[in-house]
C-alpha atoms as a PDB file:
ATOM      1  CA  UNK A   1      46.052  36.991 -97.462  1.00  0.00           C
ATOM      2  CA  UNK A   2      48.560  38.803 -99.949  1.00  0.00           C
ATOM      3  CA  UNK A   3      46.217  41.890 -99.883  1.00  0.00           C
ATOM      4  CA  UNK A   4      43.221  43.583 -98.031  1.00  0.00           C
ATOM      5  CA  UNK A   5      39.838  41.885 -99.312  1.00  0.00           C
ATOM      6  CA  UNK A   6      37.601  44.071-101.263  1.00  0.00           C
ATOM      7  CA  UNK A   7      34.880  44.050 -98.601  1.00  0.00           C
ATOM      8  CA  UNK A   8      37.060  44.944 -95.841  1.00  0.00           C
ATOM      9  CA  UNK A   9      38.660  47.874 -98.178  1.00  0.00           C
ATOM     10  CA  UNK A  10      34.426  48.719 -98.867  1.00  0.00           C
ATOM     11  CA  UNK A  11      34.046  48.082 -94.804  1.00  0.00           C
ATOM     12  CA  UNK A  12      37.246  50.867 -93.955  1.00  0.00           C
ATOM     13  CA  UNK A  13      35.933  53.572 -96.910  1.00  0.00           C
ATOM     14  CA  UNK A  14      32.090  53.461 -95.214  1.00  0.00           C
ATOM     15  CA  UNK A  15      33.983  53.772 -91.948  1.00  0.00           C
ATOM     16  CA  UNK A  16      35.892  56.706 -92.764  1.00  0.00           C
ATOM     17  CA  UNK A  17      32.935  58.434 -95.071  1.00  0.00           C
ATOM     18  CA  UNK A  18      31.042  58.721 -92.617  1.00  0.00           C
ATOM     19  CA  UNK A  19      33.509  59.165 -89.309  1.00  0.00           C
ATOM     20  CA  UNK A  20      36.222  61.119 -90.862  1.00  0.00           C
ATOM     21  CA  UNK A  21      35.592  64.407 -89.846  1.00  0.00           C
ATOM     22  CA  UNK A  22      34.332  63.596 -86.321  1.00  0.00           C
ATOM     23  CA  UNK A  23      37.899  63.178 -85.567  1.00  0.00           C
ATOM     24  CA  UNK A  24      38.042  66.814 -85.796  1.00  0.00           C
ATOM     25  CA  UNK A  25      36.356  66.972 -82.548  1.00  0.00           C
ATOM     26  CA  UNK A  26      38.878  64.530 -80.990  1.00  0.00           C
ATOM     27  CA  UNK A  27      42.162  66.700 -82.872  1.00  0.00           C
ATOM     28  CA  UNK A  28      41.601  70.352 -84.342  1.00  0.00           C
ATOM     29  CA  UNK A  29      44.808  69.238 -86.320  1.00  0.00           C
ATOM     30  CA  UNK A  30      43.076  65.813 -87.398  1.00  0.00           C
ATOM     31  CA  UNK A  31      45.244  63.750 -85.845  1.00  0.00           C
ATOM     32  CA  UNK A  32      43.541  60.145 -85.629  1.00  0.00           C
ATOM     33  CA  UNK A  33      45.265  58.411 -82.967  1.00  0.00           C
ATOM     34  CA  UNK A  34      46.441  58.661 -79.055  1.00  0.00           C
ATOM     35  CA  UNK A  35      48.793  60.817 -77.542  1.00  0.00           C
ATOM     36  CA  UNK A  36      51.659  60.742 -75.371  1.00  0.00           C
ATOM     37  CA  UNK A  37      52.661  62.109 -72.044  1.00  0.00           C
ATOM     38  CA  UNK A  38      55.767  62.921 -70.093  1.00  0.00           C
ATOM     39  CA  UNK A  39      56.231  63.826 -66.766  1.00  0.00           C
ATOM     40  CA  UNK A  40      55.670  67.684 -66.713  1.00  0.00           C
ATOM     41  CA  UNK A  41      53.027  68.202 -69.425  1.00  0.00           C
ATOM     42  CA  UNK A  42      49.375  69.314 -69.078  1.00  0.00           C
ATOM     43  CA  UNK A  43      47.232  66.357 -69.126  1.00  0.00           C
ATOM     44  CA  UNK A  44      44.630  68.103 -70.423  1.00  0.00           C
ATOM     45  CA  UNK A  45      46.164  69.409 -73.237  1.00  0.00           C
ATOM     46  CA  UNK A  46      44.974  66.997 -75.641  1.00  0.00           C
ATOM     47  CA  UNK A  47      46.773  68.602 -78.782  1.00  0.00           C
ATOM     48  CA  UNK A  48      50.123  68.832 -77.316  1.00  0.00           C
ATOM     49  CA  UNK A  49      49.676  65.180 -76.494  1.00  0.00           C
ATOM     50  CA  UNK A  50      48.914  64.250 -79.960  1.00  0.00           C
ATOM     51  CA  UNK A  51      51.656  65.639 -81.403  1.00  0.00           C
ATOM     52  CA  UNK A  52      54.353  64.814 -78.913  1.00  0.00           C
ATOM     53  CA  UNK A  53      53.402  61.153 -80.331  1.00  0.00           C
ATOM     54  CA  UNK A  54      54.220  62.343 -83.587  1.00  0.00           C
ATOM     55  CA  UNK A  55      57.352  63.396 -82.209  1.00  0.00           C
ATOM     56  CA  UNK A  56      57.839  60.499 -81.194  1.00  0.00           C
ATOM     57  CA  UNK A  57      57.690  58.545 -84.342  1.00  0.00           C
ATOM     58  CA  UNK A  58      59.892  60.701 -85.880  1.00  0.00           C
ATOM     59  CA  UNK A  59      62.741  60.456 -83.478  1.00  0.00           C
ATOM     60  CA  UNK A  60      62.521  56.883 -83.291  1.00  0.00           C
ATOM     61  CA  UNK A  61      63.077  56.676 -87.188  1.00  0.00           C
ATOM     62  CA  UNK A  62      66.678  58.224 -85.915  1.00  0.00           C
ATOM     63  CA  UNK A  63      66.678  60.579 -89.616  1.00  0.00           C
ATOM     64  CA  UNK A  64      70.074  61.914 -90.541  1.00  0.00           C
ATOM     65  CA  UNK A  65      71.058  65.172 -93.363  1.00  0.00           C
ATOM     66  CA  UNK A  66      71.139  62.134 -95.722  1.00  0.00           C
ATOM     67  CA  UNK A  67      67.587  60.859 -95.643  1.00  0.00           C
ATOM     68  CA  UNK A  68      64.821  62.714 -97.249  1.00  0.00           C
ATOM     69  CA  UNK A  69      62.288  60.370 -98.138  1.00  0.00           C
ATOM     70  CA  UNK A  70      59.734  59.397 -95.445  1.00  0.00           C
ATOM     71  CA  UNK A  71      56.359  57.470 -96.172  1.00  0.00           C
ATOM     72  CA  UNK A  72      53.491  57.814 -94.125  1.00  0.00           C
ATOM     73  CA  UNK A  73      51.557  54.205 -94.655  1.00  0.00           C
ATOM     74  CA  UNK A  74      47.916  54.988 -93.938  1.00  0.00           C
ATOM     75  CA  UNK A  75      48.019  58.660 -93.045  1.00  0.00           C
ATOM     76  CA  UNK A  76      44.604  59.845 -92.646  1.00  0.00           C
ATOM     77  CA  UNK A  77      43.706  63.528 -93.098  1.00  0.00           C
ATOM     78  CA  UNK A  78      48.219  64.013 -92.764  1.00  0.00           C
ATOM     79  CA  UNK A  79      48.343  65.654 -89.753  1.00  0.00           C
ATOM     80  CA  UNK A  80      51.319  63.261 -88.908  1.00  0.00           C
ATOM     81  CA  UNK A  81      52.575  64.263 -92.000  1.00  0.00           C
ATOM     82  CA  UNK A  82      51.993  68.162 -91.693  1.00  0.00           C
ATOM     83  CA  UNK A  83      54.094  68.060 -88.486  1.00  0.00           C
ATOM     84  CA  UNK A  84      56.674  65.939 -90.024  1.00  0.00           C
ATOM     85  CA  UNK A  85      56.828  68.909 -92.613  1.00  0.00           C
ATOM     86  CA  UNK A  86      57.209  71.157 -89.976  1.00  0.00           C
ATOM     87  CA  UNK A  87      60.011  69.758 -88.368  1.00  0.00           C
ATOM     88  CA  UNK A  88      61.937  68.621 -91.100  1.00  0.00           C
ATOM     89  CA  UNK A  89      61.478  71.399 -94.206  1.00  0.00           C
ATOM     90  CA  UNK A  90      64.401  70.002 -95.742  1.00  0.00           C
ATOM     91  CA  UNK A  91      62.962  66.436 -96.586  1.00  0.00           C
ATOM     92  CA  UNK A  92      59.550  65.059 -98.393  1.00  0.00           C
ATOM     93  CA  UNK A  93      56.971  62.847 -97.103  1.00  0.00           C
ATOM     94  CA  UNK A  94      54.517  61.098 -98.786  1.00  0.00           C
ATOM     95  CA  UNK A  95      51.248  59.814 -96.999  1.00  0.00           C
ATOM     96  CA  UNK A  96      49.228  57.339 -98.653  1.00  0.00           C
ATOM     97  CA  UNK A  97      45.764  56.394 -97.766  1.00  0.00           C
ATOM     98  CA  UNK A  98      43.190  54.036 -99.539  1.00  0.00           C
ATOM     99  CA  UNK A  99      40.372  57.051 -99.002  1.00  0.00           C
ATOM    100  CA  UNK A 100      39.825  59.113-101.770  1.00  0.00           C
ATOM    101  CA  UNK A 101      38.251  61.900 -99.975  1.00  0.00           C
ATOM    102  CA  UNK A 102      40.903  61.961 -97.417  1.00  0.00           C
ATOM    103  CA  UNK A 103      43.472  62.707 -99.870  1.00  0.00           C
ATOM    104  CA  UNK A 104      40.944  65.665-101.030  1.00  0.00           C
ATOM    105  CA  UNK A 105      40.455  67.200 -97.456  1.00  0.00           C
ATOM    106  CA  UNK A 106      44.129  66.305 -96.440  1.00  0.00           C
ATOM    107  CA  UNK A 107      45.499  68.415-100.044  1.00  0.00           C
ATOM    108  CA  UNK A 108      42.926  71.240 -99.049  1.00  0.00           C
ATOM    109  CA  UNK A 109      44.517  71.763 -95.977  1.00  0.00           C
ATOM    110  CA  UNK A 110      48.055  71.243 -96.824  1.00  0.00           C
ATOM    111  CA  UNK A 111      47.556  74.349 -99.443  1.00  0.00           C
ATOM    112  CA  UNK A 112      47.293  76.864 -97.163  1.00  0.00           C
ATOM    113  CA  UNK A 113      49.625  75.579 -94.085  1.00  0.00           C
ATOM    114  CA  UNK A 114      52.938  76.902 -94.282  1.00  0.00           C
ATOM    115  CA  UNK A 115      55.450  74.512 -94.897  1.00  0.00           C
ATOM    116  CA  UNK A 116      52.830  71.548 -96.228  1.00  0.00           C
ATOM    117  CA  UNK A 117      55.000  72.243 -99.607  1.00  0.00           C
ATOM    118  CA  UNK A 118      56.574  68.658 -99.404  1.00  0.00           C
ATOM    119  CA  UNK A 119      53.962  66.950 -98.804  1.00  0.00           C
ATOM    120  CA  UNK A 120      52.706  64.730-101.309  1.00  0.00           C
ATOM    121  CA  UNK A 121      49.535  62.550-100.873  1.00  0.00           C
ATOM    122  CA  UNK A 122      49.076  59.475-102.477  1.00  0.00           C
ATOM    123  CA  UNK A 123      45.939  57.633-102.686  1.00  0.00           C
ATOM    124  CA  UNK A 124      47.007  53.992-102.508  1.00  0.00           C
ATOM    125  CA  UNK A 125      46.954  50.368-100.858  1.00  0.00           C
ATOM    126  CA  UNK A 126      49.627  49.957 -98.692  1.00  0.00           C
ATOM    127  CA  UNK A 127      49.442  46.328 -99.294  1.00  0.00           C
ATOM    128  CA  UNK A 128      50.342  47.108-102.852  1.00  0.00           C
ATOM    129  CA  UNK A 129      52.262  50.206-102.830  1.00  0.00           C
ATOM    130  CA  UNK A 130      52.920  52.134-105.530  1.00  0.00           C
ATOM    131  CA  UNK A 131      56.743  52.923-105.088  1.00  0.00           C
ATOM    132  CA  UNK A 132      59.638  50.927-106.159  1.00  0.00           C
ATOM    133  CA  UNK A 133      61.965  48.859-104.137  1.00  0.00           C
ATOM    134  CA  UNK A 134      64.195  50.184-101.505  1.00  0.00           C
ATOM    135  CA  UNK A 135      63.061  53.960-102.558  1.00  0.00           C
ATOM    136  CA  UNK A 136      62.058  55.335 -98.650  1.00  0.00           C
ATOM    137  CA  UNK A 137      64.540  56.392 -96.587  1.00  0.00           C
ATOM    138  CA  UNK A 138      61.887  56.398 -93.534  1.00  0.00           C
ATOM    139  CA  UNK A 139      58.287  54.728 -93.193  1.00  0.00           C
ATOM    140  CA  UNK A 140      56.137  54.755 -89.898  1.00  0.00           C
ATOM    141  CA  UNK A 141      52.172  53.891 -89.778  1.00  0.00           C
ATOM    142  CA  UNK A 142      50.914  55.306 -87.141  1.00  0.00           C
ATOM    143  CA  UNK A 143      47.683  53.892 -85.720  1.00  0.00           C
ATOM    144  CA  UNK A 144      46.682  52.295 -89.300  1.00  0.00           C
ATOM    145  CA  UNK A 145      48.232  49.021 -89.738  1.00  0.00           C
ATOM    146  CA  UNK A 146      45.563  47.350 -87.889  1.00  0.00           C
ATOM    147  CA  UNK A 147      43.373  48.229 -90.836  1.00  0.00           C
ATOM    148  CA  UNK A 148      45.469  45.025 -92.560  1.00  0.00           C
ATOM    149  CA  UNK A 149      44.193  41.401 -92.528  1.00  0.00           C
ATOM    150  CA  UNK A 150      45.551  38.988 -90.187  1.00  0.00           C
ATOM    151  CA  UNK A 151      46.711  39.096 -87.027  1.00  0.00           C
ATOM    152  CA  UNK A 152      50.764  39.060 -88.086  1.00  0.00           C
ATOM    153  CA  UNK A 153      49.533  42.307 -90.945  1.00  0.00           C
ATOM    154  CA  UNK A 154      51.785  40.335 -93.036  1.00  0.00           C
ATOM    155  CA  UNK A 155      50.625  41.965 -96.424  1.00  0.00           C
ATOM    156  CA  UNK A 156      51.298  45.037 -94.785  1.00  0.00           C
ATOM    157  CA  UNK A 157      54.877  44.024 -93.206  1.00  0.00           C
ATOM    158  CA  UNK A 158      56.175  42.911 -96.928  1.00  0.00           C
ATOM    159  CA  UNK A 159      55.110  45.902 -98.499  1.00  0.00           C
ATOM    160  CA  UNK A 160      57.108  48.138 -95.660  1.00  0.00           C
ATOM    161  CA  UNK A 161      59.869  46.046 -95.769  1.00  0.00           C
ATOM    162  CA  UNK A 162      60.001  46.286 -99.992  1.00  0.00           C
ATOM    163  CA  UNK A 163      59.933  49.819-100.210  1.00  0.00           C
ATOM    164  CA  UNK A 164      62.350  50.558 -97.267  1.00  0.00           C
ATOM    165  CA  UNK A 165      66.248  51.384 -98.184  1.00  0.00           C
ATOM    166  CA  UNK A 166      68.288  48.341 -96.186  1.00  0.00           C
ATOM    167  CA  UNK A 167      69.780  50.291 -93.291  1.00  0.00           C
ATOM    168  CA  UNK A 168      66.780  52.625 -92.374  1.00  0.00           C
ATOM    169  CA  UNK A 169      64.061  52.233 -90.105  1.00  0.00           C
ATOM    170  CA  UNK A 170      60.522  51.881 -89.518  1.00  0.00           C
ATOM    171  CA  UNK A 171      58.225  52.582 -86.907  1.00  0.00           C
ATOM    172  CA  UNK A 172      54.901  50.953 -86.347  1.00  0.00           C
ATOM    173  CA  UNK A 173      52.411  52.704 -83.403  1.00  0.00           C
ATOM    174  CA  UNK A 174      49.273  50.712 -82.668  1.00  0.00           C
ATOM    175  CA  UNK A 175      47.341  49.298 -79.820  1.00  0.00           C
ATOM    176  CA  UNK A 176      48.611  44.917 -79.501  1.00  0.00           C
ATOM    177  CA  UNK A 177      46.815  42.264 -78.653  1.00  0.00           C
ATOM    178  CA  UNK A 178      48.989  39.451 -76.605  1.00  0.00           C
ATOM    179  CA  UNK A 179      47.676  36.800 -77.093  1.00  0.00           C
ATOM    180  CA  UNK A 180      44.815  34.988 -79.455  1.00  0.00           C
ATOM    181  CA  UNK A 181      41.660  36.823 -79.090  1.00  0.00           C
ATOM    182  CA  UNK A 182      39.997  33.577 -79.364  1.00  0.00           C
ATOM    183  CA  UNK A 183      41.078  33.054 -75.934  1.00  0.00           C
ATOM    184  CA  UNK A 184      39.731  35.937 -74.418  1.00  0.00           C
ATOM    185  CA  UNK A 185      36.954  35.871 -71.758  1.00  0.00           C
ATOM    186  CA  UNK A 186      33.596  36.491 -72.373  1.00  0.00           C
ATOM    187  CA  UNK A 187      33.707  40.395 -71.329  1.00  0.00           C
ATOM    188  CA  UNK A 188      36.963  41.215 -72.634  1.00  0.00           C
ATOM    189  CA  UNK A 189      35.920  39.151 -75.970  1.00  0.00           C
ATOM    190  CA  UNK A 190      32.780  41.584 -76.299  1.00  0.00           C
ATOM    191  CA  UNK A 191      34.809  44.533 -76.111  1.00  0.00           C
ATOM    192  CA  UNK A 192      37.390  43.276 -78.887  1.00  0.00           C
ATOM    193  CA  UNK A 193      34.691  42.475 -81.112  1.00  0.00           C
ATOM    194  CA  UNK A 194      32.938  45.573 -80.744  1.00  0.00           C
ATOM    195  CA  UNK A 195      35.646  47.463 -81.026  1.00  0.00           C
ATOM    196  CA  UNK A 196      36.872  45.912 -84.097  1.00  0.00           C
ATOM    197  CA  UNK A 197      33.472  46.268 -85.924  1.00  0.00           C
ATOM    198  CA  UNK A 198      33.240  49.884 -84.778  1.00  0.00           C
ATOM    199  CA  UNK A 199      36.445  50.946 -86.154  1.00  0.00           C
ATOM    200  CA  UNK A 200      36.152  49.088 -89.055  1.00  0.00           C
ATOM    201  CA  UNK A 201      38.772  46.515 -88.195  1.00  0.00           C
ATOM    202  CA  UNK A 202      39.419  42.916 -89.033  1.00  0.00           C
ATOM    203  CA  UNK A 203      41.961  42.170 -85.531  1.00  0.00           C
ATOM    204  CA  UNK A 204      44.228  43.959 -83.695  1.00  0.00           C
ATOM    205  CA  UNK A 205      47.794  42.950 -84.187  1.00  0.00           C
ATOM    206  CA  UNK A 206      49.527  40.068 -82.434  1.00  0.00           C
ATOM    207  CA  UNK A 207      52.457  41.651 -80.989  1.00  0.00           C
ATOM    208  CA  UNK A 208      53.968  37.864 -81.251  1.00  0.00           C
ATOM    209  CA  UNK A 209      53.086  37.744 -84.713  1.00  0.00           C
ATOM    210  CA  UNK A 210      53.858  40.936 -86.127  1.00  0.00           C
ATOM    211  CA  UNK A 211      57.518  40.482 -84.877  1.00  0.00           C
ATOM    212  CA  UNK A 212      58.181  37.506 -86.114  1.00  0.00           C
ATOM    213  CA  UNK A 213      56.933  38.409 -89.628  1.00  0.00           C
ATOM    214  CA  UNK A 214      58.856  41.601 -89.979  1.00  0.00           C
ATOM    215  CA  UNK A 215      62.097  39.589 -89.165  1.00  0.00           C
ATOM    216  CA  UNK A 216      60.792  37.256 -92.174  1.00  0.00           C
ATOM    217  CA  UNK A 217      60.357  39.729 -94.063  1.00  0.00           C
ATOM    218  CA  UNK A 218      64.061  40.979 -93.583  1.00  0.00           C
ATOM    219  CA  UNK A 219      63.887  43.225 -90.254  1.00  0.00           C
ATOM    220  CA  UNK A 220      66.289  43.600 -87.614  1.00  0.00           C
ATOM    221  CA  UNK A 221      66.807  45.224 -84.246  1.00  0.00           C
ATOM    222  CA  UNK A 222      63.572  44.893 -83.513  1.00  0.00           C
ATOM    223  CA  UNK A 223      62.371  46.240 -80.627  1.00  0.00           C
ATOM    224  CA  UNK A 224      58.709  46.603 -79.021  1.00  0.00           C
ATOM    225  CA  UNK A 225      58.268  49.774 -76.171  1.00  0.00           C
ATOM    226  CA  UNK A 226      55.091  49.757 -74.242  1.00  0.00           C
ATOM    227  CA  UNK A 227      53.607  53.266 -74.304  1.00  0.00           C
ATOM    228  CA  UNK A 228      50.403  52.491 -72.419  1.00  0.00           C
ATOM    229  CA  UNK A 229      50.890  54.258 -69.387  1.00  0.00           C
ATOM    230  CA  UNK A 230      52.275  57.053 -71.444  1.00  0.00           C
ATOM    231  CA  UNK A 231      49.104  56.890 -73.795  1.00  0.00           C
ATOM    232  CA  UNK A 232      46.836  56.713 -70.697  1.00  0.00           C
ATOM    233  CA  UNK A 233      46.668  60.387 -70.015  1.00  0.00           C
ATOM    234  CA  UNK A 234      44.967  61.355 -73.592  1.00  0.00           C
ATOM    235  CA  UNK A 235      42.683  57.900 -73.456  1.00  0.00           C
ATOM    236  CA  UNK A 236      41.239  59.308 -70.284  1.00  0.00           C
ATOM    237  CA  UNK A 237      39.909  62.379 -72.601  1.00  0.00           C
ATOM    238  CA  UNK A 238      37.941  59.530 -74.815  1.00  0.00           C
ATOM    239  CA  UNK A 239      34.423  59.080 -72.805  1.00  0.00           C
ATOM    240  CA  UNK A 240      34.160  62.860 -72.099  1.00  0.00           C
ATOM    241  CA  UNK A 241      35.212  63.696 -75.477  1.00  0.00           C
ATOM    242  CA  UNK A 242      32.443  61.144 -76.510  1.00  0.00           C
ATOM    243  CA  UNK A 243      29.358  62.746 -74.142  1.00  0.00           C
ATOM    244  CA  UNK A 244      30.610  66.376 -75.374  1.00  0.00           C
ATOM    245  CA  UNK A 245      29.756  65.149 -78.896  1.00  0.00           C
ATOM    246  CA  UNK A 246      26.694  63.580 -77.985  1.00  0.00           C
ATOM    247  CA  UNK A 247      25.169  66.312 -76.341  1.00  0.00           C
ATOM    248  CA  UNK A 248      25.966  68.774 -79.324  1.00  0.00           C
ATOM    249  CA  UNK A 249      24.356  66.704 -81.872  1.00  0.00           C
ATOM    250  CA  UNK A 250      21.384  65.789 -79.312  1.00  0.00           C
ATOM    251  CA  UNK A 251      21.122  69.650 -78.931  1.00  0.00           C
ATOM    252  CA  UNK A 252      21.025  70.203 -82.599  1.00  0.00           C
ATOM    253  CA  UNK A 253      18.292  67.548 -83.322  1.00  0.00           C
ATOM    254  CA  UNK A 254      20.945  65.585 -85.952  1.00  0.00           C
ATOM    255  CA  UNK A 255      20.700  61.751 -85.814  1.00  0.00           C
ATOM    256  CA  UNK A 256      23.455  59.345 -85.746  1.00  0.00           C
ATOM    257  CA  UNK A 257      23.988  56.547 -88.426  1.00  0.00           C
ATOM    258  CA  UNK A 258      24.934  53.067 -87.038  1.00  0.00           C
ATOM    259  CA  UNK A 259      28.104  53.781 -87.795  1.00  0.00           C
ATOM    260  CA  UNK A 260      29.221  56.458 -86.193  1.00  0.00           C
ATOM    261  CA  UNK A 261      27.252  55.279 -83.368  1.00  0.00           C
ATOM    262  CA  UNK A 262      29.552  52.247 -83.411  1.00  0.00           C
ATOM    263  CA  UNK A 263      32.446  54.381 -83.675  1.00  0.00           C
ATOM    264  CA  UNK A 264      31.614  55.911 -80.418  1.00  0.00           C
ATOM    265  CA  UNK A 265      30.641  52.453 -78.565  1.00  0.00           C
ATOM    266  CA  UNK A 266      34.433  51.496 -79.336  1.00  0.00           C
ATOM    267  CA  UNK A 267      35.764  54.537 -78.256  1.00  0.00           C
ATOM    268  CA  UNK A 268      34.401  53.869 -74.664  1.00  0.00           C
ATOM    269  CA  UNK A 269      34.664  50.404 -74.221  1.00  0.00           C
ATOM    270  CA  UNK A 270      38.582  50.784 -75.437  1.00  0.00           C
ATOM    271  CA  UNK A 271      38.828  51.793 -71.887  1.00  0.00           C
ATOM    272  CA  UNK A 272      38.330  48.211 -71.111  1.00  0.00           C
ATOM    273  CA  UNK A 273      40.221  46.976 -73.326  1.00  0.00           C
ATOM    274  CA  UNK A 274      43.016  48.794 -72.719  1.00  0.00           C
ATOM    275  CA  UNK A 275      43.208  47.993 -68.707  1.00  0.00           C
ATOM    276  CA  UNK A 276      43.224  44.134 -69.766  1.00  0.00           C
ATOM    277  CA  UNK A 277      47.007  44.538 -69.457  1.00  0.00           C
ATOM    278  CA  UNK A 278      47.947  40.628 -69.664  1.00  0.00           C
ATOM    279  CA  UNK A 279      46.180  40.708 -73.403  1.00  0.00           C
ATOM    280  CA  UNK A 280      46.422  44.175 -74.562  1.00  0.00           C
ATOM    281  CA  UNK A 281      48.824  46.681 -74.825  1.00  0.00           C
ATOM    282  CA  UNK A 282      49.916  50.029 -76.686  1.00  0.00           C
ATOM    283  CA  UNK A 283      53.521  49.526 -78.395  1.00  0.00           C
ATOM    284  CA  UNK A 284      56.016  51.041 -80.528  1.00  0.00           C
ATOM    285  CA  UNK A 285      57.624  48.854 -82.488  1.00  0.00           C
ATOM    286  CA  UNK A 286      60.959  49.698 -84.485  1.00  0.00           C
ATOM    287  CA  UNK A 287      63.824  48.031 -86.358  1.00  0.00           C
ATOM    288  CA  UNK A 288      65.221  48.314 -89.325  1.00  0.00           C
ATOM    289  CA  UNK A 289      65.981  46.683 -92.808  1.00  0.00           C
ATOM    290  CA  UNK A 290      68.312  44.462 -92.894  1.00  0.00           C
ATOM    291  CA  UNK A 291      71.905  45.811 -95.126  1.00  0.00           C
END
């Protein structure tokens, strides 16, 4: 498809009205994805975990004085973005995200961190971005691209790949499927499926897939790291984080919607998932454009 379908765009904005902000009991900085551990760190600091995968990203994208553009494709509530800030005061980032109220909640915050000055927010499609050619010095999705049709994200790929200077990199973080779903057994199939429908998502990416269409698309050096032993650590926190919630809203008599109900199903059976090693991993995946 050469762009997200309007009911899976309707499908991701229900998901996010009405889960959004229950990611603030999973990241008191908002961040919406895993984290990642190194010998010598507190497993159970959660936080520290979270952003040490931002970290990540950002070192992978190998920045130099020169480059001072960096686009955040699907950036949630910025917290990605926020630390990028942090880090680098000297350069701009712009997250875009096809939520309207995320780009609301995201600006409210950034106005009274200090250093959130260069951050811009853009409310957008990043199948159908809204920056020119060759204009990004850096871009990195972190945890979102699997919001894109298809199992290759192609749509998304292209777009990356337009608005990325030849020369620079891009980093992709997301959780990989390794081989066609449609193969999977009958367990493993039921917690794909209900994962995807509880996180509002049409597949996984192909690992296969998504490399060969970024070299298509004009990538190079591509290169795919496994992080799911690294990632392990701060998916452990999932079910208890999950039964803490539970219990609070129980406690205050408040009723879940489907929803966020479903949200919570995926966020335990991704356990599952996840130790399915021969069909699922959690990669990074960088390269960059080719001169």
């Amino acid at each position: 498809m050469a762009h997200n379908s309007n009911q899976h765009q309707q499908e991701v904005l229900q998901y996010y009205l009405d889960t959004g902000l229950d990611y603030g009991e999973w990241s008191r900085e908002f961040n919406m994805h895993f984290g990642y551990y190194t010998f010598g760190m507190n497993p159970f600091r959660r936080e520290h975990m979270l952003d040490a995968m931002n970290q990540q990203v950002f070192d992978h994208l190998h920045l130099t004085e020169q480059d001072l553009i960096v686009y955040d494709l699907g950036c949630g509530l910025a917290a990605p973005c926020r630390s990028f800030a942090k880090r680098f005061p000297n350069k701009n980032i712009k997250g875009v995200t096809i939520v309207p109220w995320q780009v609301e909640k995201a600006n409210e915050i950034n106005r009274v961190r200090k250093g959130a000055e260069n951050i811009e927010m853009v409310l957008g499609d990043y199948t159908q971005l809204p920056f020119t050619e060759n204009s990004a010095d850096g871009v990195y999705a972190l945890e979102s691209c699997c919001h894109c049709e298809g199992l290759d994200k192609g749509a998304f790929v292209k777009e990356m790949m337009r608005v990325l200077k030849p020369g620079r990199r891009f980093v992709i973080v997301d959780g990989f499927i390794k081989r066609d779903p449609s193969t999977f057994g009958s367990l493993l199939g039921y917690c794909y499926h209900q994962i995807l429908k509880g996180w509002a998502l049409p597949s996984f990416p192909h690992a296969g897939l998504l490399t060969k269409a970024i070299k298509e698309a004009g990538g190079d050096q591509v290169e795919v790291k496994d992080f799911s032993f690294r990632v392990a650590p701060s998916v452990m926190h999932s079910p208890f984080t999950v039964l803490f919630f539970l219990f609070k809203k129980m406690l205050h008599g408040e009723k879940l919607n489907p929803v966020r109900i479903g949200h919570l199903k995926a966020c335990l059976l991704g356990l599952i998932l996840g130790m399915h090693r021969k069909s699922f991993s959690y990669c990074l995946v960088t390269g960059i454009k080719k001169e």
